[in-house]
C-alpha atoms as a PDB file:
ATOM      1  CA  UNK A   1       0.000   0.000   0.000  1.00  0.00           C
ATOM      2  CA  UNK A   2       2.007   3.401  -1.104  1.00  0.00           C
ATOM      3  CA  UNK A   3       2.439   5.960   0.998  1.00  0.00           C
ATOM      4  CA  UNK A   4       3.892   9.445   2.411  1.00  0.00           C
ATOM      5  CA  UNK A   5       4.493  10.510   5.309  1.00  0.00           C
ATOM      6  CA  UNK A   6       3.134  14.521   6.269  1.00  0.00           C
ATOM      7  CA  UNK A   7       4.199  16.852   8.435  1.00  0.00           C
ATOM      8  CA  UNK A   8       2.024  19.516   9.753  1.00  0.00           C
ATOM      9  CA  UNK A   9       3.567  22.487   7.198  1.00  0.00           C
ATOM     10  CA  UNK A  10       2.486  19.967   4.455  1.00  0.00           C
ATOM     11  CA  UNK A  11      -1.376  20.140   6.161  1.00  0.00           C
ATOM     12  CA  UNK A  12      -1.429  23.983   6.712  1.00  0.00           C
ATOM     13  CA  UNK A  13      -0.382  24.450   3.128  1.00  0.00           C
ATOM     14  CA  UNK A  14      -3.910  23.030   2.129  1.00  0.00           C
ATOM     15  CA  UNK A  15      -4.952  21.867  -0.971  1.00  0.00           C
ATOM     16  CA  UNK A  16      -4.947  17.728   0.592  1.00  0.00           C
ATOM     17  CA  UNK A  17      -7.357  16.703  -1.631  1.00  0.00           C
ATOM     18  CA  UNK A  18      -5.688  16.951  -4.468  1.00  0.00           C
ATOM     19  CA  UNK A  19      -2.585  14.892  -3.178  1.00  0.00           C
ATOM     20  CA  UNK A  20      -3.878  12.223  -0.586  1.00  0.00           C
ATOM     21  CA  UNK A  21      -7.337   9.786  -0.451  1.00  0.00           C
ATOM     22  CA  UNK A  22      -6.779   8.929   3.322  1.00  0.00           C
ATOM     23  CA  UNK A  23      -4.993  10.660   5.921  1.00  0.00           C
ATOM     24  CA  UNK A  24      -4.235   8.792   9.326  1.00  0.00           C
ATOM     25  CA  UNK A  25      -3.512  10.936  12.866  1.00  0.00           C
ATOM     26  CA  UNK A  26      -1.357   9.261  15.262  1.00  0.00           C
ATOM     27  CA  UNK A  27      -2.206   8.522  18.802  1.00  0.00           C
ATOM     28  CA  UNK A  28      -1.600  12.352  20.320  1.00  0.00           C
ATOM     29  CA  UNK A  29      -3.543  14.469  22.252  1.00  0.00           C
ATOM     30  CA  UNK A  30      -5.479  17.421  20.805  1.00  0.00           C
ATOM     31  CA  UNK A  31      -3.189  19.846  22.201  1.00  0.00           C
ATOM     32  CA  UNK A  32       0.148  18.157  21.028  1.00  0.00           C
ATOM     33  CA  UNK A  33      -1.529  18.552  17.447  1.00  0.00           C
ATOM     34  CA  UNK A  34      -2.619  21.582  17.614  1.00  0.00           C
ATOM     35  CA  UNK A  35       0.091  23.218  19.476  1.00  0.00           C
ATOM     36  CA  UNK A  36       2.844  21.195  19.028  1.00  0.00           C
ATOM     37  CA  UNK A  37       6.613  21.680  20.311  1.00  0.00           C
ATOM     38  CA  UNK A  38       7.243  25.449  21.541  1.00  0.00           C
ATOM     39  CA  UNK A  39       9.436  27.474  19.516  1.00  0.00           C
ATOM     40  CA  UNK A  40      11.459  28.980  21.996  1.00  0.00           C
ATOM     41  CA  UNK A  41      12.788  25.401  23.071  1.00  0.00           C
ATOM     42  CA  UNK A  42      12.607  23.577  19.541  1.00  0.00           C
ATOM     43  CA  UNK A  43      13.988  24.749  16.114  1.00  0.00           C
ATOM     44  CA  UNK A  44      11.442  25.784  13.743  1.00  0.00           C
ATOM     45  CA  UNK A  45      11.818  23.002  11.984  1.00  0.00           C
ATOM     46  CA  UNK A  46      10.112  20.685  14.722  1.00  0.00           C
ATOM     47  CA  UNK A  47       7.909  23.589  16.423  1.00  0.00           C
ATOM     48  CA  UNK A  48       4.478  24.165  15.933  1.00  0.00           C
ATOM     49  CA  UNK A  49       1.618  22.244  15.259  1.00  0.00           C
ATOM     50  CA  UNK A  50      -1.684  22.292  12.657  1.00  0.00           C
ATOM     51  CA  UNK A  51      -2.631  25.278  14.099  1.00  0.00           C
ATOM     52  CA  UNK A  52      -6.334  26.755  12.957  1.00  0.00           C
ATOM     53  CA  UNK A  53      -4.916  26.656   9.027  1.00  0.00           C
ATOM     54  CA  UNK A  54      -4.183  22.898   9.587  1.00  0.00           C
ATOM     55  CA  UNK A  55      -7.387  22.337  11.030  1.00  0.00           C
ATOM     56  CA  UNK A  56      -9.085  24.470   8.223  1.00  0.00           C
ATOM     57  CA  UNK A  57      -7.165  22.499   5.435  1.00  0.00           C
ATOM     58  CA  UNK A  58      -8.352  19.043   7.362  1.00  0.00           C
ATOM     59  CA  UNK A  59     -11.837  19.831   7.267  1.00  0.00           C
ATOM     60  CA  UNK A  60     -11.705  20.664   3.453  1.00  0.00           C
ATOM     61  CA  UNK A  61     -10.668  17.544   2.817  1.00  0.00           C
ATOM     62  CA  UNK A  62     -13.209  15.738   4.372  1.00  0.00           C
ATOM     63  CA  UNK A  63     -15.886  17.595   3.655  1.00  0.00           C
ATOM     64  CA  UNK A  64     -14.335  17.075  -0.456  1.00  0.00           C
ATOM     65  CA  UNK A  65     -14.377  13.647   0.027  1.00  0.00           C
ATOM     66  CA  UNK A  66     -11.137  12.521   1.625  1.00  0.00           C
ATOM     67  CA  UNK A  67     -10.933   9.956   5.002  1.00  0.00           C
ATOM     68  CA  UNK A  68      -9.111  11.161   8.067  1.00  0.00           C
ATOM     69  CA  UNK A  69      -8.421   7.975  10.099  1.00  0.00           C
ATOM     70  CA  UNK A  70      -7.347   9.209  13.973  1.00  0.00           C
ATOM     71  CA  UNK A  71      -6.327   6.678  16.077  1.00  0.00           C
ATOM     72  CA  UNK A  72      -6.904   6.524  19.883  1.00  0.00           C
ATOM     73  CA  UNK A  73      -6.317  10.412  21.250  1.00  0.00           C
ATOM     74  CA  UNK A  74      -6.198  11.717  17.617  1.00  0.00           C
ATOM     75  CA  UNK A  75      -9.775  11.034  17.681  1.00  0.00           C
ATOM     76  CA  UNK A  76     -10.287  13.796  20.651  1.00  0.00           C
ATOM     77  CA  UNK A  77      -9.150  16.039  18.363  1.00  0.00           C
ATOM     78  CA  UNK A  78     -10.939  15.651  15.248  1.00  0.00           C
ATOM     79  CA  UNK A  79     -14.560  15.788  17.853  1.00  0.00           C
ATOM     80  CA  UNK A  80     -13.587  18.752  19.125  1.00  0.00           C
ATOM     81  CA  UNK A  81     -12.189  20.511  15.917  1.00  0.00           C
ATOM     82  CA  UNK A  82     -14.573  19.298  13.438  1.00  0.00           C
ATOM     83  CA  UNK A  83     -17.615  19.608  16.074  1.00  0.00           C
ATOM     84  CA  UNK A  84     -18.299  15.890  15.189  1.00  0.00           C
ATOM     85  CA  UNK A  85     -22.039  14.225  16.625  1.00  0.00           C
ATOM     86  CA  UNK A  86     -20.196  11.993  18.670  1.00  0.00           C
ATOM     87  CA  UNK A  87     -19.199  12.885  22.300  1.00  0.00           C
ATOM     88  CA  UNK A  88     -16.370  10.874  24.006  1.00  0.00           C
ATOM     89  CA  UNK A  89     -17.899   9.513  27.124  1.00  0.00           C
ATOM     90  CA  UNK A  90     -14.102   9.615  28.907  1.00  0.00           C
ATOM     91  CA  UNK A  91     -13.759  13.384  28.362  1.00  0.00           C
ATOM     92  CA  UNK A  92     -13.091  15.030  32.484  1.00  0.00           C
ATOM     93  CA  UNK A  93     -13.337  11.989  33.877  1.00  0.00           C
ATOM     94  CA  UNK A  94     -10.750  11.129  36.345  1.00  0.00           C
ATOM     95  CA  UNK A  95      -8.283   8.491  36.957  1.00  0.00           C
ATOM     96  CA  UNK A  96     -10.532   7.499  39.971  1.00  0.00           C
ATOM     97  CA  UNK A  97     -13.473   7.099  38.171  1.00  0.00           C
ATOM     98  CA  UNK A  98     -11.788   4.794  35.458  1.00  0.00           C
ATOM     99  CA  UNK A  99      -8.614   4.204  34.799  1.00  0.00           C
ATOM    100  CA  UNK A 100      -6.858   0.710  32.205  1.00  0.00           C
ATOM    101  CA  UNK A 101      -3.114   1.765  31.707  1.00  0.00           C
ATOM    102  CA  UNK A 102      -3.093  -0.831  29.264  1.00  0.00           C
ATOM    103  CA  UNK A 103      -5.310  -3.352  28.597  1.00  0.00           C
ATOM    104  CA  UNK A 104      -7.427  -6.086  26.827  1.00  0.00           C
ATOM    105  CA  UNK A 105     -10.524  -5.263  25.974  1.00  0.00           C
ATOM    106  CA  UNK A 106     -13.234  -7.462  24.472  1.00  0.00           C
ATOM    107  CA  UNK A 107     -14.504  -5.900  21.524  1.00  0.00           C
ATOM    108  CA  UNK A 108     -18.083  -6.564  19.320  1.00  0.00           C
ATOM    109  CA  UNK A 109     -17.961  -5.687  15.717  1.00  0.00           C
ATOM    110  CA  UNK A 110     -20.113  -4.792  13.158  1.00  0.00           C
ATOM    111  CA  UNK A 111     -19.033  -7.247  10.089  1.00  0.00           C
ATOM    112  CA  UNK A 112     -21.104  -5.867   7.858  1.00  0.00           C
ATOM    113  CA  UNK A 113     -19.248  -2.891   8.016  1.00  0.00           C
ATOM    114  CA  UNK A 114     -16.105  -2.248   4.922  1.00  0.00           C
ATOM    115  CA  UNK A 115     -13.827  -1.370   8.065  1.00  0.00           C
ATOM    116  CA  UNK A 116     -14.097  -4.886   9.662  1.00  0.00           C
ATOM    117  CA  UNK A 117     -14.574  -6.888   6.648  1.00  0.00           C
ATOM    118  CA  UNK A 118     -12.903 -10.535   6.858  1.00  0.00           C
ATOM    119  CA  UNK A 119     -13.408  -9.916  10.873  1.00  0.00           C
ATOM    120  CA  UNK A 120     -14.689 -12.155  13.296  1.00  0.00           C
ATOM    121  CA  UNK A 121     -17.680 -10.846  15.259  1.00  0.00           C
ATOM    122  CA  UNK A 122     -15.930 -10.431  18.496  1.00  0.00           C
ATOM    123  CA  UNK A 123     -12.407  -9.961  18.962  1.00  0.00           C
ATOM    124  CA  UNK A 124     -10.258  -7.850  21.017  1.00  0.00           C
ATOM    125  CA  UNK A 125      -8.327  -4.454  21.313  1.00  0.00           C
ATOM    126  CA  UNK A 126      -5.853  -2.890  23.359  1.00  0.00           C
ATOM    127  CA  UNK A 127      -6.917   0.309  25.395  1.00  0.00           C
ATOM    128  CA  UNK A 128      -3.987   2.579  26.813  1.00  0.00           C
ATOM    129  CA  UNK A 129      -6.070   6.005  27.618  1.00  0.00           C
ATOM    130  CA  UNK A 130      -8.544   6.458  24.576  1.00  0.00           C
ATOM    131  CA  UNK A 131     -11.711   7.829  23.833  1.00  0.00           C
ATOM    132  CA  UNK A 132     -15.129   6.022  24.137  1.00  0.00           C
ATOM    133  CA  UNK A 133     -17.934   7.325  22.385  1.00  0.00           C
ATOM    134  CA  UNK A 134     -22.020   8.026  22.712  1.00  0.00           C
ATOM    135  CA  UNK A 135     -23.163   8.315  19.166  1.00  0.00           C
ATOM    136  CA  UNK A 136     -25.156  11.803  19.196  1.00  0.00           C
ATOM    137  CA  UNK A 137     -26.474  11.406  15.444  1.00  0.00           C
ATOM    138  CA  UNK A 138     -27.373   7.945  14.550  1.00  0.00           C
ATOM    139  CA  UNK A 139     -27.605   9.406  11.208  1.00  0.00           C
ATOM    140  CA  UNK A 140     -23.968  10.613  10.810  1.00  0.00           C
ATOM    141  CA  UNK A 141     -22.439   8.387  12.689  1.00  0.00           C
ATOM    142  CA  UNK A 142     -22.208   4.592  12.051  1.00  0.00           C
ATOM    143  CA  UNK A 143     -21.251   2.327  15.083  1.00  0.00           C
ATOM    144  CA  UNK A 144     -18.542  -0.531  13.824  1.00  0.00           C
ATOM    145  CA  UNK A 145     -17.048  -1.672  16.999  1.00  0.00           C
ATOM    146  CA  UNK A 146     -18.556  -1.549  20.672  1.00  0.00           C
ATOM    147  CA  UNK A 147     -17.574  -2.661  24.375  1.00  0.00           C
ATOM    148  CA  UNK A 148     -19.535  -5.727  25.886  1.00  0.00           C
ATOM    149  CA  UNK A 149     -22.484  -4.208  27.648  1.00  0.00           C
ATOM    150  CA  UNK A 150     -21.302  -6.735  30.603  1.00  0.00           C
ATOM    151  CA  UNK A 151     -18.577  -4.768  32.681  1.00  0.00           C
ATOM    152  CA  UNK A 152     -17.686  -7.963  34.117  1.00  0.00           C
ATOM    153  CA  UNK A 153     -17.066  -9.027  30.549  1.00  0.00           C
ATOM    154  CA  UNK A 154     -15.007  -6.401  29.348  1.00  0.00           C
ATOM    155  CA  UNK A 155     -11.428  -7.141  30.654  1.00  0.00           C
ATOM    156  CA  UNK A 156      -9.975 -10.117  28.568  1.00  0.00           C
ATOM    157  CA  UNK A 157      -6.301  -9.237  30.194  1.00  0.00           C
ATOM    158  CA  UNK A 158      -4.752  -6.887  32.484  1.00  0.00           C
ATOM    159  CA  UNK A 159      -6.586  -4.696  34.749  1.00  0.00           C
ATOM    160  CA  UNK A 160      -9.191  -1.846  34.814  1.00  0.00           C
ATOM    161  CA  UNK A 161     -10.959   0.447  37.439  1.00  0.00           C
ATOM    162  CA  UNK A 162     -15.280   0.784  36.933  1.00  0.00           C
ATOM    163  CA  UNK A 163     -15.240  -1.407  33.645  1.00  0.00           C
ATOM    164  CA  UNK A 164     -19.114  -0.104  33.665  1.00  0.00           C
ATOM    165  CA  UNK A 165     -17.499   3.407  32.484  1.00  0.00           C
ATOM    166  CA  UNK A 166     -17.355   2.136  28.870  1.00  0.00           C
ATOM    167  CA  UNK A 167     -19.102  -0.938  29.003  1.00  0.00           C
ATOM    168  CA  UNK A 168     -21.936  -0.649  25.910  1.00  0.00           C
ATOM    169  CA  UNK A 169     -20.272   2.295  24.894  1.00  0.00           C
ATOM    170  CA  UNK A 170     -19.011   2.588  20.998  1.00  0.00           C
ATOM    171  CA  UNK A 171     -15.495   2.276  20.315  1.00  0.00           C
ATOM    172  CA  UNK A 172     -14.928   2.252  16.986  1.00  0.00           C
ATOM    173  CA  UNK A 173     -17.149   4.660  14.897  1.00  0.00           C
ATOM    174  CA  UNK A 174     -17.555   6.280  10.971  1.00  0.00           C
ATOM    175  CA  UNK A 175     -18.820   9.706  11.230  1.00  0.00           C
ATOM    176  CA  UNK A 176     -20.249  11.149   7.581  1.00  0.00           C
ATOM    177  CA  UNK A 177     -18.801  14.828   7.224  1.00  0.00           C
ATOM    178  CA  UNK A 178     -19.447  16.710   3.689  1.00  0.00           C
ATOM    179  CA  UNK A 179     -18.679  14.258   1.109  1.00  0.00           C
ATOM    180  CA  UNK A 180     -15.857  12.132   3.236  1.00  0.00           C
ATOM    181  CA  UNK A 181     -15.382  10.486   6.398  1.00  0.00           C
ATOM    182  CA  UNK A 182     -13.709  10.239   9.805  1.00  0.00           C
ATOM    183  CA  UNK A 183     -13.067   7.132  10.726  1.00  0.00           C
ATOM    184  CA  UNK A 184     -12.440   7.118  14.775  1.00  0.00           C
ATOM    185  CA  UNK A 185     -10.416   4.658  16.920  1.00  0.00           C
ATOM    186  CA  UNK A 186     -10.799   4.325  20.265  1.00  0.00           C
ATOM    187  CA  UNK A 187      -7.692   1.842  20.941  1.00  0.00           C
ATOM    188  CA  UNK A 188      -4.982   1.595  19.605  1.00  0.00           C
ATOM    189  CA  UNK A 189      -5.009  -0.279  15.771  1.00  0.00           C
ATOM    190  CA  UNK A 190      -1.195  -0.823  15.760  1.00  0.00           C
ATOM    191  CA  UNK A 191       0.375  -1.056  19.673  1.00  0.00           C
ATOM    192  CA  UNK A 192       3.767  -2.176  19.255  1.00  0.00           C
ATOM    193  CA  UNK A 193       3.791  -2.662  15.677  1.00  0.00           C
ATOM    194  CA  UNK A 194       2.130  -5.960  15.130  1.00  0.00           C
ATOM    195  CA  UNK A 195      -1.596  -5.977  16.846  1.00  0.00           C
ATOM    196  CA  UNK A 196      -2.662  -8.848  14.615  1.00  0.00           C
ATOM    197  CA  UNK A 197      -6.283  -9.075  15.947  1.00  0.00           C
ATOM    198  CA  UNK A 198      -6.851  -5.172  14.823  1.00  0.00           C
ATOM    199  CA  UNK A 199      -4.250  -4.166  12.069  1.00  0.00           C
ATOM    200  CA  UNK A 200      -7.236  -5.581   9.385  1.00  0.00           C
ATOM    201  CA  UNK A 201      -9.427  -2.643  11.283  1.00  0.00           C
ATOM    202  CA  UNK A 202      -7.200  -0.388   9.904  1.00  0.00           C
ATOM    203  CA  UNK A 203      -6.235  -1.456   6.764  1.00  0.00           C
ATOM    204  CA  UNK A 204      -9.846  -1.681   5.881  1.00  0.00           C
ATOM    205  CA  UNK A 205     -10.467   1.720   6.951  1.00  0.00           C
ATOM    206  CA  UNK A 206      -7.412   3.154   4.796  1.00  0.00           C
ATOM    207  CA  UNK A 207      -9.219   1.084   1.665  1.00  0.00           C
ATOM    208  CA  UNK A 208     -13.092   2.432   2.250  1.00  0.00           C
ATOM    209  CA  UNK A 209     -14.502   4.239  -0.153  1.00  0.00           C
END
C-alpha cells in the first residue's frame, strides 16, 4: 500500500485533496496537534503544530471527500475541531473514576461494516487512555465496533478500574462529514507494531470508499 508521510507544514499548506485519499492521525492528544513543540525550546523546523490553518485544510478535505483515520487520542481532536455528533464519554473523567493503563478489551464488531470486513464478530483491542464514544447522530455516525455491555465481561487481560465506564459504549465509529469520512479509533489499531487481531481494522479503513 504506497504511501507518504506529512508533516504539519504539508497540512497547513492546504490543498490535501488533491494529493492524498486517506490521511491517518497518530495517537496524540489534541493539544500536542494543535500546538505542538514550543518554539522557543525547539527549532522551527520541529515547532508548531496544525494550528487553525491545519485544522481548516483538514476539514476541506473531508468535507471534499477525503478519510481522516485518527487513532486513539487523535480522535479527541478531530470531535472537538470538526464539532463531530459523537461525544467521548471519557472526556473530564478522572483516573478514579476509570482508569486501564493498558489493557485487553473485548470488543463486538459490526461485520457488515467495509472497516471490519474478513473480521470475526468479536475480537479484542488494546486500550492505553482512549476515547469512548455516545453516538449523538445515529444518522452521521455509524457504530462498527462496541464494548460488551457486561462490565464484568469487558477485561480479557490486564486490569481496569469501573469497567461499567465504557461498558456498551461505541469504540470504533464512521462519522459522515461533507462528502468524506472520519473514521475514529478508540484503541490503539497498531500497539507495538504488530496488533494482529486489529491491524485488518485499519487497513480496511485506509481502503473504504
Amino acid at each position: 500500500m504506497p504511501y507518504t508521510s506529512i508533516v504539519d507544514s504539508t497540512v497547513r499548506a492546504g490543498g490535501l485533496k488533491a494529493k492524498f485519499d486517506v490521511i491517518v492521525l497518530p495517537d496524540e492528544s489534541p493539544h500536542d496537534l494543535l500546538e505542538g513543540l514550543p518554539s522557543p525550546r525547539y527549532p522551527a523546523t520541529y515547532a508548531g503544530g496544525l494550528g487553525s490553518s491545519g485544522v481548516d485544510a483538514l476539514r476541506q478535505f473531508v468535507q471534499e471527500g477525503g478519510t481522516l483515520v485518527a487513532l486513539n487520542e487523535s480522535s479527541r481532536f478531530l470531535i472537538q475541531t470538526l464539532l463531530l455528533p459523537v461525544r467521548n464519554i471519557l472526556e473530564g473523567v478522572g483516573d478514579d473514576e476509570f482508569y486501564a493503563p493498558g489493557s485487553i478489551f473485548r470488543l463486538e464488531l459490526d461485520t457488515t461494516a467495509a472497516e471490519a470486513h474478513g473480521m470475526p464478530p468479536r475480537s479484542i483491542a488494546w486500550y492505553e487512555g482512549g476515547p469512548a464514544f455516545d453516538v449523538l447522530d445515529s444518522s452521521q455516525v455509524r457504530v462498527i465496533g462496541r464494548y460488551p455491555a457486561d462490565p464484568n465481561t469487558l477485561l480479557l487481560s490486564g486490569w481496569v478500574l469501573h469497567p461499567d465506564r465504557v461498558a456498551g459504549r461505541a469504540a470504533l465509529v464512521e462519522v459522515k462529514v461533507g462528502q468524506g469520512k472520519a473514521i475514529l479509533f478508540g484503541f490503539r489499531p497498531q500497539y507495538r507494531g504488530q496488533s494482529l487481531a486489529t491491524y485488518p481494522l485499519l487497513f480496511n479503513s485506509l481502503e473504504v470508499k
